[in-house]
C-alpha atoms as a PDB file:
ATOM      1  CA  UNK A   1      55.048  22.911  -9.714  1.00  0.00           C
ATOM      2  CA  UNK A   2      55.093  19.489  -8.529  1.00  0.00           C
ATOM      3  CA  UNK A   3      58.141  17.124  -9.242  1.00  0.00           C
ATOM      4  CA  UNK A   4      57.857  15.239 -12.765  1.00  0.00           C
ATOM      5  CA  UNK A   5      56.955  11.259 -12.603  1.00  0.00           C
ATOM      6  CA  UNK A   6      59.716   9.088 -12.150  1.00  0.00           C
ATOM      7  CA  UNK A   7      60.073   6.466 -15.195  1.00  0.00           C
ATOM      8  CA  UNK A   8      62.013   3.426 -15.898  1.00  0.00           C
ATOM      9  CA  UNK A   9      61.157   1.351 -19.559  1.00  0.00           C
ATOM     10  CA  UNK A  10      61.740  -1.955 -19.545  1.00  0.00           C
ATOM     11  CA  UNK A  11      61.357  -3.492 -23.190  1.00  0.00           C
ATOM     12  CA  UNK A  12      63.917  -5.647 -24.838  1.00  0.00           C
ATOM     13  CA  UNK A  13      63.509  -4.267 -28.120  1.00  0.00           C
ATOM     14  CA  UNK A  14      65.690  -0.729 -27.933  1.00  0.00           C
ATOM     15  CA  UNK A  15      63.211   0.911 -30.666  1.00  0.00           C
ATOM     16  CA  UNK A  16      60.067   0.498 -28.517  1.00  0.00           C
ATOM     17  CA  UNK A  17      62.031   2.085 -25.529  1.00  0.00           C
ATOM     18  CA  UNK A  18      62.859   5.161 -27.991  1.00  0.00           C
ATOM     19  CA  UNK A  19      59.708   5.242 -28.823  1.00  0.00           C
ATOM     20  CA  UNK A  20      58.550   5.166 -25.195  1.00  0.00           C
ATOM     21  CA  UNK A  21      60.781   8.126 -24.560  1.00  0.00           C
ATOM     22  CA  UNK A  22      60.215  10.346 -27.562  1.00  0.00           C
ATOM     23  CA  UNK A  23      56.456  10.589 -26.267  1.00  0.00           C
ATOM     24  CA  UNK A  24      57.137  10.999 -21.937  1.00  0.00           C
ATOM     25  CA  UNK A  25      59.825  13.530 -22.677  1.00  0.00           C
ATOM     26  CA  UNK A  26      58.422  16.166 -24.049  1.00  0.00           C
ATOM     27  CA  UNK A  27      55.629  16.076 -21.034  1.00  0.00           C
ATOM     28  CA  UNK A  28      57.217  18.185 -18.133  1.00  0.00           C
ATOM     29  CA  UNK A  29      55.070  15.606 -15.986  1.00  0.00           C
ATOM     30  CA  UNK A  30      57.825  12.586 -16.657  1.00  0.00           C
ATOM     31  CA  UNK A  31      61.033  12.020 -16.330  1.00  0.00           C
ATOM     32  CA  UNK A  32      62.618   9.325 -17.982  1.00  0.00           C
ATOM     33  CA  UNK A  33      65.273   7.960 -15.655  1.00  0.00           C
ATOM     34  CA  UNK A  34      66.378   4.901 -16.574  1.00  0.00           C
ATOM     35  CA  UNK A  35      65.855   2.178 -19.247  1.00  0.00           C
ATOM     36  CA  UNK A  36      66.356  -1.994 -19.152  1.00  0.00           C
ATOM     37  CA  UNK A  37      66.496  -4.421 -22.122  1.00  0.00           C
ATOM     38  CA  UNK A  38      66.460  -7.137 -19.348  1.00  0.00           C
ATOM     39  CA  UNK A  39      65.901  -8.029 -16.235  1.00  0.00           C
ATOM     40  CA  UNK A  40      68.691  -8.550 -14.267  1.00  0.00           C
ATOM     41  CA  UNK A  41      69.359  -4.705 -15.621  1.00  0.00           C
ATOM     42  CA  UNK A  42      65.418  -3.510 -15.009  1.00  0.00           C
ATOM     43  CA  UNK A  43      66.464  -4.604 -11.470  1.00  0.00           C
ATOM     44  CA  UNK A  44      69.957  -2.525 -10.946  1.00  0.00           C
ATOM     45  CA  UNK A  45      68.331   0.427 -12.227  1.00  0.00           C
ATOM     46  CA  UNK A  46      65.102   0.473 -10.303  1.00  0.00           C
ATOM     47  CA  UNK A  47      67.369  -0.306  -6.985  1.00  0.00           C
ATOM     48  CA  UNK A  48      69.634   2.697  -7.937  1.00  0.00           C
ATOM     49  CA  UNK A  49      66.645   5.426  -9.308  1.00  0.00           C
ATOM     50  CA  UNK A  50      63.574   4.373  -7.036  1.00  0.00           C
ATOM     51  CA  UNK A  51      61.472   5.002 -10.006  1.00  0.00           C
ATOM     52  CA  UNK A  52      57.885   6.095  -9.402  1.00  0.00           C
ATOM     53  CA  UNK A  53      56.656   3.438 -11.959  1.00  0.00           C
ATOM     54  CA  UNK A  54      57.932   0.650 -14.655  1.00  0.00           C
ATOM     55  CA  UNK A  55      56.674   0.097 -17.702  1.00  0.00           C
ATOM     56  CA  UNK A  56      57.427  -3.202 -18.492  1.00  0.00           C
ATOM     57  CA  UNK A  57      57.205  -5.946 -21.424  1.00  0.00           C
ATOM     58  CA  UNK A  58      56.555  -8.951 -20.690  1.00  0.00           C
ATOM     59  CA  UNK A  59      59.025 -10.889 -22.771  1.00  0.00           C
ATOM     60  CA  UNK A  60      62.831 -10.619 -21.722  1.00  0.00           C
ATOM     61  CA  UNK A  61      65.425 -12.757 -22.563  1.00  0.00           C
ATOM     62  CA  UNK A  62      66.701 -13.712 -18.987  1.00  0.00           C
ATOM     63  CA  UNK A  63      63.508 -14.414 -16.570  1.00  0.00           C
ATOM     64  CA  UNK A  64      59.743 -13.703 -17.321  1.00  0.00           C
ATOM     65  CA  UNK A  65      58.332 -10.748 -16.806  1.00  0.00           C
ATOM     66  CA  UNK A  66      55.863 -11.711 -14.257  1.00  0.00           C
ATOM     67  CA  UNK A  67      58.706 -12.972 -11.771  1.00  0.00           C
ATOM     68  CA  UNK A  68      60.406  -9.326 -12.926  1.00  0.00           C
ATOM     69  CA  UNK A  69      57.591  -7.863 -11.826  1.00  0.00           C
ATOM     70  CA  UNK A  70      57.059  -9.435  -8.320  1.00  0.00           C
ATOM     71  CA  UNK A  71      60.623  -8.799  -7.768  1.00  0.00           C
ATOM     72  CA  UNK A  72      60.709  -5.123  -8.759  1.00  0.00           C
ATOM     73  CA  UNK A  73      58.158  -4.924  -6.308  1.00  0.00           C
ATOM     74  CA  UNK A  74      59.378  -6.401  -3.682  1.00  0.00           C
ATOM     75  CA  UNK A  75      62.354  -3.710  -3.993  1.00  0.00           C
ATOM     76  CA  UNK A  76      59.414  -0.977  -3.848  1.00  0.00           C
ATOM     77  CA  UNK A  77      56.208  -1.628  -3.054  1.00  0.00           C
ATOM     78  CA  UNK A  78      54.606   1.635  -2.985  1.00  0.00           C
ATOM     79  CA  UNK A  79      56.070   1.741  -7.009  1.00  0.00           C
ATOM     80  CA  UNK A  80      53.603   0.924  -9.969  1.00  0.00           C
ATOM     81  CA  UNK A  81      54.415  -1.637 -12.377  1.00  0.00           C
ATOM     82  CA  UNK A  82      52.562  -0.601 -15.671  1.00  0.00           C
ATOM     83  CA  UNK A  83      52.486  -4.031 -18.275  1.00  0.00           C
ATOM     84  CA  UNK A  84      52.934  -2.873 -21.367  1.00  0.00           C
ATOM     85  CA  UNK A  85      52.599  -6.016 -23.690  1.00  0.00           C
ATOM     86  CA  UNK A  86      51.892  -7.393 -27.526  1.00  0.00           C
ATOM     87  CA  UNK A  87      50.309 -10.184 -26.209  1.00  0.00           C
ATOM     88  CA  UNK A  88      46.863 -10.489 -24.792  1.00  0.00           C
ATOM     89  CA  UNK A  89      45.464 -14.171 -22.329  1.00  0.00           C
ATOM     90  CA  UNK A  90      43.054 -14.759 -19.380  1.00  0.00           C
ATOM     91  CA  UNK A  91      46.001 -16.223 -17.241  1.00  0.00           C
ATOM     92  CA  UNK A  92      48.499 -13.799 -18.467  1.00  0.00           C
ATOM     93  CA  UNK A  93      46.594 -11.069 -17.500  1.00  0.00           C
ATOM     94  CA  UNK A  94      45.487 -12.712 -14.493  1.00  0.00           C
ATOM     95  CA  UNK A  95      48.608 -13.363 -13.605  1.00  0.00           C
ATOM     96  CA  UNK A  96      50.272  -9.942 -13.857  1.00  0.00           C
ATOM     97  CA  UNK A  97      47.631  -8.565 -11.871  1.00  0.00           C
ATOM     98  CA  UNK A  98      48.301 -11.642  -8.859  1.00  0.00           C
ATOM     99  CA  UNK A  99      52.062 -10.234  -9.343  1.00  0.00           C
ATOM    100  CA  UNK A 100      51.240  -7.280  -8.137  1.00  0.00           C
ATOM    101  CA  UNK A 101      50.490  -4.964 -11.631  1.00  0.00           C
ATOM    102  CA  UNK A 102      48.548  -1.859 -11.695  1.00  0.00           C
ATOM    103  CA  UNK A 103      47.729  -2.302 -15.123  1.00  0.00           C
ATOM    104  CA  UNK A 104      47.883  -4.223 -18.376  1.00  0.00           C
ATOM    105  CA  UNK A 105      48.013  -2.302 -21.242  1.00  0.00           C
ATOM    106  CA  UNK A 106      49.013  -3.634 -25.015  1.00  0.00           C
ATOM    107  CA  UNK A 107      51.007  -1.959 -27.804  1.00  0.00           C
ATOM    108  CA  UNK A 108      48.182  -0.464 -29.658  1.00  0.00           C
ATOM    109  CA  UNK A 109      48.949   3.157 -30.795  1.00  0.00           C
ATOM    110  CA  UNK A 110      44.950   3.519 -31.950  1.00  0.00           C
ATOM    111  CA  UNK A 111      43.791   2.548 -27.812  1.00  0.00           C
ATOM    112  CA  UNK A 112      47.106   3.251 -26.124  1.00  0.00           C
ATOM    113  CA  UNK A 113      46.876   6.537 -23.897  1.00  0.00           C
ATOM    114  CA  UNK A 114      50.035   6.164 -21.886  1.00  0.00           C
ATOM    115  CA  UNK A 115      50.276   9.689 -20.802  1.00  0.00           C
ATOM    116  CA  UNK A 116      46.137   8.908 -18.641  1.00  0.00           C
ATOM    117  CA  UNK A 117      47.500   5.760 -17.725  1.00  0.00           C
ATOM    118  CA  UNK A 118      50.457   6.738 -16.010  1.00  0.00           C
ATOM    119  CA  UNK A 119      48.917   9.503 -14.326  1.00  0.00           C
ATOM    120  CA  UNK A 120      46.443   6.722 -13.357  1.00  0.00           C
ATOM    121  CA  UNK A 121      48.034   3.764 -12.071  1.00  0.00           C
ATOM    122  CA  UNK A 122      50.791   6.808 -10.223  1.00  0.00           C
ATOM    123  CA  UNK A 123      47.954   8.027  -8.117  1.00  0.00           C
ATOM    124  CA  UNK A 124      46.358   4.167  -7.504  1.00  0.00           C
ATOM    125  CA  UNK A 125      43.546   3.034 -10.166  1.00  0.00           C
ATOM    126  CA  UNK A 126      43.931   0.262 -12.109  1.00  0.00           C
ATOM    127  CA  UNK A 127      44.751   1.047 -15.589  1.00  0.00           C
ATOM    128  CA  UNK A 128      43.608  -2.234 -17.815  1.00  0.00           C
ATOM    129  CA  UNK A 129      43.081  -2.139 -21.554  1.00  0.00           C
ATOM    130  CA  UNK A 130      38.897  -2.653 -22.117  1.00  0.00           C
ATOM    131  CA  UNK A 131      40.191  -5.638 -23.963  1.00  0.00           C
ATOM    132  CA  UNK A 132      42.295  -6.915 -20.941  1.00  0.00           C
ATOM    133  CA  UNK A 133      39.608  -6.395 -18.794  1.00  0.00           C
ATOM    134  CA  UNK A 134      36.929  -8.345 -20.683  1.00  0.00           C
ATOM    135  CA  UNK A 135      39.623 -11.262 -20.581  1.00  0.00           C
ATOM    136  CA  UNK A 136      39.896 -11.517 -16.972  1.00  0.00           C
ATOM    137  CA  UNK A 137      36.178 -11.017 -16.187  1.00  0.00           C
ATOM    138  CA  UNK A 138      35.907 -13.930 -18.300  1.00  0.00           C
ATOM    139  CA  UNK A 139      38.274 -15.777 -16.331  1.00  0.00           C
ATOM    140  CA  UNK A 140      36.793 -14.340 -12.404  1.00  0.00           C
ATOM    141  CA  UNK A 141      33.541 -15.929 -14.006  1.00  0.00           C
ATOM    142  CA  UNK A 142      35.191 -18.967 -15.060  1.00  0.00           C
ATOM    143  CA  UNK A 143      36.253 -19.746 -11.648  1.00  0.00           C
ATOM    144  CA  UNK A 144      33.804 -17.842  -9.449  1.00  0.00           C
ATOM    145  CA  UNK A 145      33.378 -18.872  -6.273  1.00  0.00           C
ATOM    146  CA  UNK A 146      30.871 -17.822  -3.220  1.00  0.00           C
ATOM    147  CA  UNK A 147      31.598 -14.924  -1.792  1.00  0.00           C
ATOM    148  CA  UNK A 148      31.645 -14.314   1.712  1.00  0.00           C
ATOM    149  CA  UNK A 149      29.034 -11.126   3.027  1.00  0.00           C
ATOM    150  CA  UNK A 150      31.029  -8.105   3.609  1.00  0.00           C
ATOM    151  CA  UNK A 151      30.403  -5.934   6.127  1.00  0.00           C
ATOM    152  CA  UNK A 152      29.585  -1.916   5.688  1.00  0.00           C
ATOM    153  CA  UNK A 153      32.585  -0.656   6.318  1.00  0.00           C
ATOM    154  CA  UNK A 154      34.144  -2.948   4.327  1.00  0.00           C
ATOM    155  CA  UNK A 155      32.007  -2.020   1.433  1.00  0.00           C
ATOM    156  CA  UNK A 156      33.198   1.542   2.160  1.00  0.00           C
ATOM    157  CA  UNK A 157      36.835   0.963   1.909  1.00  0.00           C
ATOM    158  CA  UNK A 158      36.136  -0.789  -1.131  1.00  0.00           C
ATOM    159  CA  UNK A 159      34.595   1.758  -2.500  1.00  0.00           C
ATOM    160  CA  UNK A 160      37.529   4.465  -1.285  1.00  0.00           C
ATOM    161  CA  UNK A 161      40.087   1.729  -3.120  1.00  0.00           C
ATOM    162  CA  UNK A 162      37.933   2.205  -6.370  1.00  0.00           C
ATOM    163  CA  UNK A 163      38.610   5.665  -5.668  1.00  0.00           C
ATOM    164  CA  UNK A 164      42.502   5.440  -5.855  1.00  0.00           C
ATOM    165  CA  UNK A 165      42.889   6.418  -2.525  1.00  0.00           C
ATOM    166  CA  UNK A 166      45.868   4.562  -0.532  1.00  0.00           C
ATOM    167  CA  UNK A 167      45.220   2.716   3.209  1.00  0.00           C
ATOM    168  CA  UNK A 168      46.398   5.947   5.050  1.00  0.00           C
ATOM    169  CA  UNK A 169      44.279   8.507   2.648  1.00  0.00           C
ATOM    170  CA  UNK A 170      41.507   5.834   3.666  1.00  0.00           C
ATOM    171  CA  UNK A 171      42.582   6.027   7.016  1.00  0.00           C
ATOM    172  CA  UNK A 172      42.281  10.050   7.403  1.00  0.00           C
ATOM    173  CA  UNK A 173      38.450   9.580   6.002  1.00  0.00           C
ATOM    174  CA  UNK A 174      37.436   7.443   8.355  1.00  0.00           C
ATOM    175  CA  UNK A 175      39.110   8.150  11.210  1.00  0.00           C
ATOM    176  CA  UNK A 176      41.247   4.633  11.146  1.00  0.00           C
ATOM    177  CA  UNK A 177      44.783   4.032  11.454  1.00  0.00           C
ATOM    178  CA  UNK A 178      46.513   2.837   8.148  1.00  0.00           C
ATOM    179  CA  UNK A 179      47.273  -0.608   9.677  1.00  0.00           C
ATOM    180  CA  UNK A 180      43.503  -1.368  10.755  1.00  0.00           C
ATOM    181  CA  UNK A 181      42.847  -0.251   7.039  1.00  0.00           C
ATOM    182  CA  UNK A 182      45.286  -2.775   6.174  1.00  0.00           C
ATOM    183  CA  UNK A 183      43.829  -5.599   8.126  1.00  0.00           C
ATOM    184  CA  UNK A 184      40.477  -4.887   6.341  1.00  0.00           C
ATOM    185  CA  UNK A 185      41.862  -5.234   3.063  1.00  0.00           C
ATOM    186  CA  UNK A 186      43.306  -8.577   3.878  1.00  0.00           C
ATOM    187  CA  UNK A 187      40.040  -9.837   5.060  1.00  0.00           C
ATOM    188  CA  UNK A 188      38.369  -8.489   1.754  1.00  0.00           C
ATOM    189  CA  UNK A 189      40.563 -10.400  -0.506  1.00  0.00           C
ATOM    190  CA  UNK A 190      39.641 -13.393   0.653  1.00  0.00           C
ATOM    191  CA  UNK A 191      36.152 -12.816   1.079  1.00  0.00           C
ATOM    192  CA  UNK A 192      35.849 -11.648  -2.903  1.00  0.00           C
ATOM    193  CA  UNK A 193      38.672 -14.594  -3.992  1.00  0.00           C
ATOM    194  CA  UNK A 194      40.867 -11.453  -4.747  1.00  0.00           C
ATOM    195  CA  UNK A 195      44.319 -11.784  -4.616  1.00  0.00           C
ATOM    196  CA  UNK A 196      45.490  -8.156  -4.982  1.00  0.00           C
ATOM    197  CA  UNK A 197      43.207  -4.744  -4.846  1.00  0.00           C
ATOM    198  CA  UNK A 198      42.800  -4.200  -8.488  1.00  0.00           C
ATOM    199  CA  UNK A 199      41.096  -8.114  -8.878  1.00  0.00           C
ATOM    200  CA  UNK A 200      39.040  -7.488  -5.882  1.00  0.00           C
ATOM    201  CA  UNK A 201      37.746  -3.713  -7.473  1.00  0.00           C
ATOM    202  CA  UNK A 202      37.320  -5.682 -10.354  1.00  0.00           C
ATOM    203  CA  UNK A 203      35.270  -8.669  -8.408  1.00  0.00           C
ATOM    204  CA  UNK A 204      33.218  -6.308  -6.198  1.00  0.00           C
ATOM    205  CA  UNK A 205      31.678  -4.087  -9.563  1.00  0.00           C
ATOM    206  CA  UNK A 206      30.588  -7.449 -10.936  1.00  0.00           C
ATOM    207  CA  UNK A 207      28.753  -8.468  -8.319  1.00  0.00           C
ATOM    208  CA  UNK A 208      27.145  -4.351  -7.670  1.00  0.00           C
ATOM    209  CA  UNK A 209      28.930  -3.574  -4.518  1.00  0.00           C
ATOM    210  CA  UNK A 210      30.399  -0.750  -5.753  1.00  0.00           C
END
C-alpha cells in the first residue's frame, strides 16, 4: 500500500479546518498532519512536517495568502498549494496561480470534490473550479498578447505537462535530461505570456495546441 498524502489546512476559521479533517480522515489516502489559523504558524508547520500539499484560505489575519503561498513554496517547491477560498476574481485567481498554486477551488459543498482534487493537483494537474477557470480565461483574453511559434517538441512537452507528468517523467519519454526539460519550459512561458505551467496549459488549449 502506498504511504497516505501528507496534509496541512490552513484556514483561520477553526470550524472549516474540522470540517476539512472530518472528511480526509476517514480516507486511508490522507493524513492530516498539521493545521494553521495563520501564517506565520502555516509556515512553522510546513517547515517541520514537509507536507505533500496545503490547503489554504486565502484570508489570514497576519499576511495575505498569496505572499503565504509563494513563501510556503519557496520552503518546498515540489509541494502543492491547493486554494481553497469563499471568494471568487480574475486577478485573484490570476494571481494565486502567478504564486505558484495548483489549484483554486471555492467553498462550495454542491461542486467541491476535495478528495479528486487532491489526488489531482498531488500527482501535477491543475485543479481549478469550472467557475475559476472561466474567470481567468476571461482575463488571458483580456490581456492577450501574440504568441511566439513554438516549436514541435515544445508542443510535445506541453502536451506531457497537460498530462501531469513532472520535467524528469518528461525527461524519461523523450530521452532528455530533466534540466534540458527545464530550459524548455522556461522558453514556453514566455512564448504563451505564461507565468507558471498551469496558465500556460491553460493558454496553449485556447489557442488548440493541445
Amino acid at each position: 500500500m502506498s504511504k497516505p498524502i501528507r496534509v496541512v489546512l490552513v484556514d483561520d476559521h477553526r470550524l472549516v479546518r474540522q470540517g476539512l479533517r472530518s472528511i480526509l480522515e476517514p480516507d486511508p489516502d490522507f493524513e492530516v498532519v498539521g493545521e494553521a489559523a495563520n501564517g506565520a504558524d502555516a509556515l512553522r508547520i510546513v517547515a517541520e512536517q514537509q507536507p505533500d500539499v496545503v490547503l489554504l484560505d486565502l484570508k489570514l489575519p497576519d499576511m495575505s495568502g498569496i505572499e503565504l503561498c509563494q513563501r510556503l513554496i519557496q520552503l518546498n517547491p515540489e509541494m502543492a498549494v491547493l486554494v481553497l477560498t469563499a471568494f471568487i476574481d480574475r486577478h485573484l485567481v490570476n494571481a494565486c496561480l502567478q504564486a505558484g498554486a495548483r489549484g483554486y477551488l471555492l467553498k462550495d459543498a454542491e461542486h467541491l470534490h476535495l478528495r479528486e482534487q487532491l489526488l489531482s493537483v498531488v500527482a501535477g494537474h491543475a485543479a481549478l473550479d469550472p467557475r475559476a477557470a472561466d474567470v481567468l480565461a476571461e482575463y488571458v483574453r483580456r490581456h492577450e498578447q501574440p504568441a511566439e511559434i513554438l516549436h514541435l517538441r515544445e508542443v510535445e512537452i506541453l502536451r506531457l505537462i497537460a498530462q501531469g507528468l513532472t520535467s524528469k517523467e518528461i525527461g524519461v519519454q523523450l530521452h532528455l535530461s530533466e534540466n534540458t526539460v527545464k530550459g524548455y519550459v522556461k522558453d514556453i512561458l514566455p512564448k504563451l505570456g505564461a507565468h507558471n505551467r498551469v496558465e500556460a496549459i491553460l493558454r496553449a488549449k485556447e489557442r488548440g495546441l493541445i
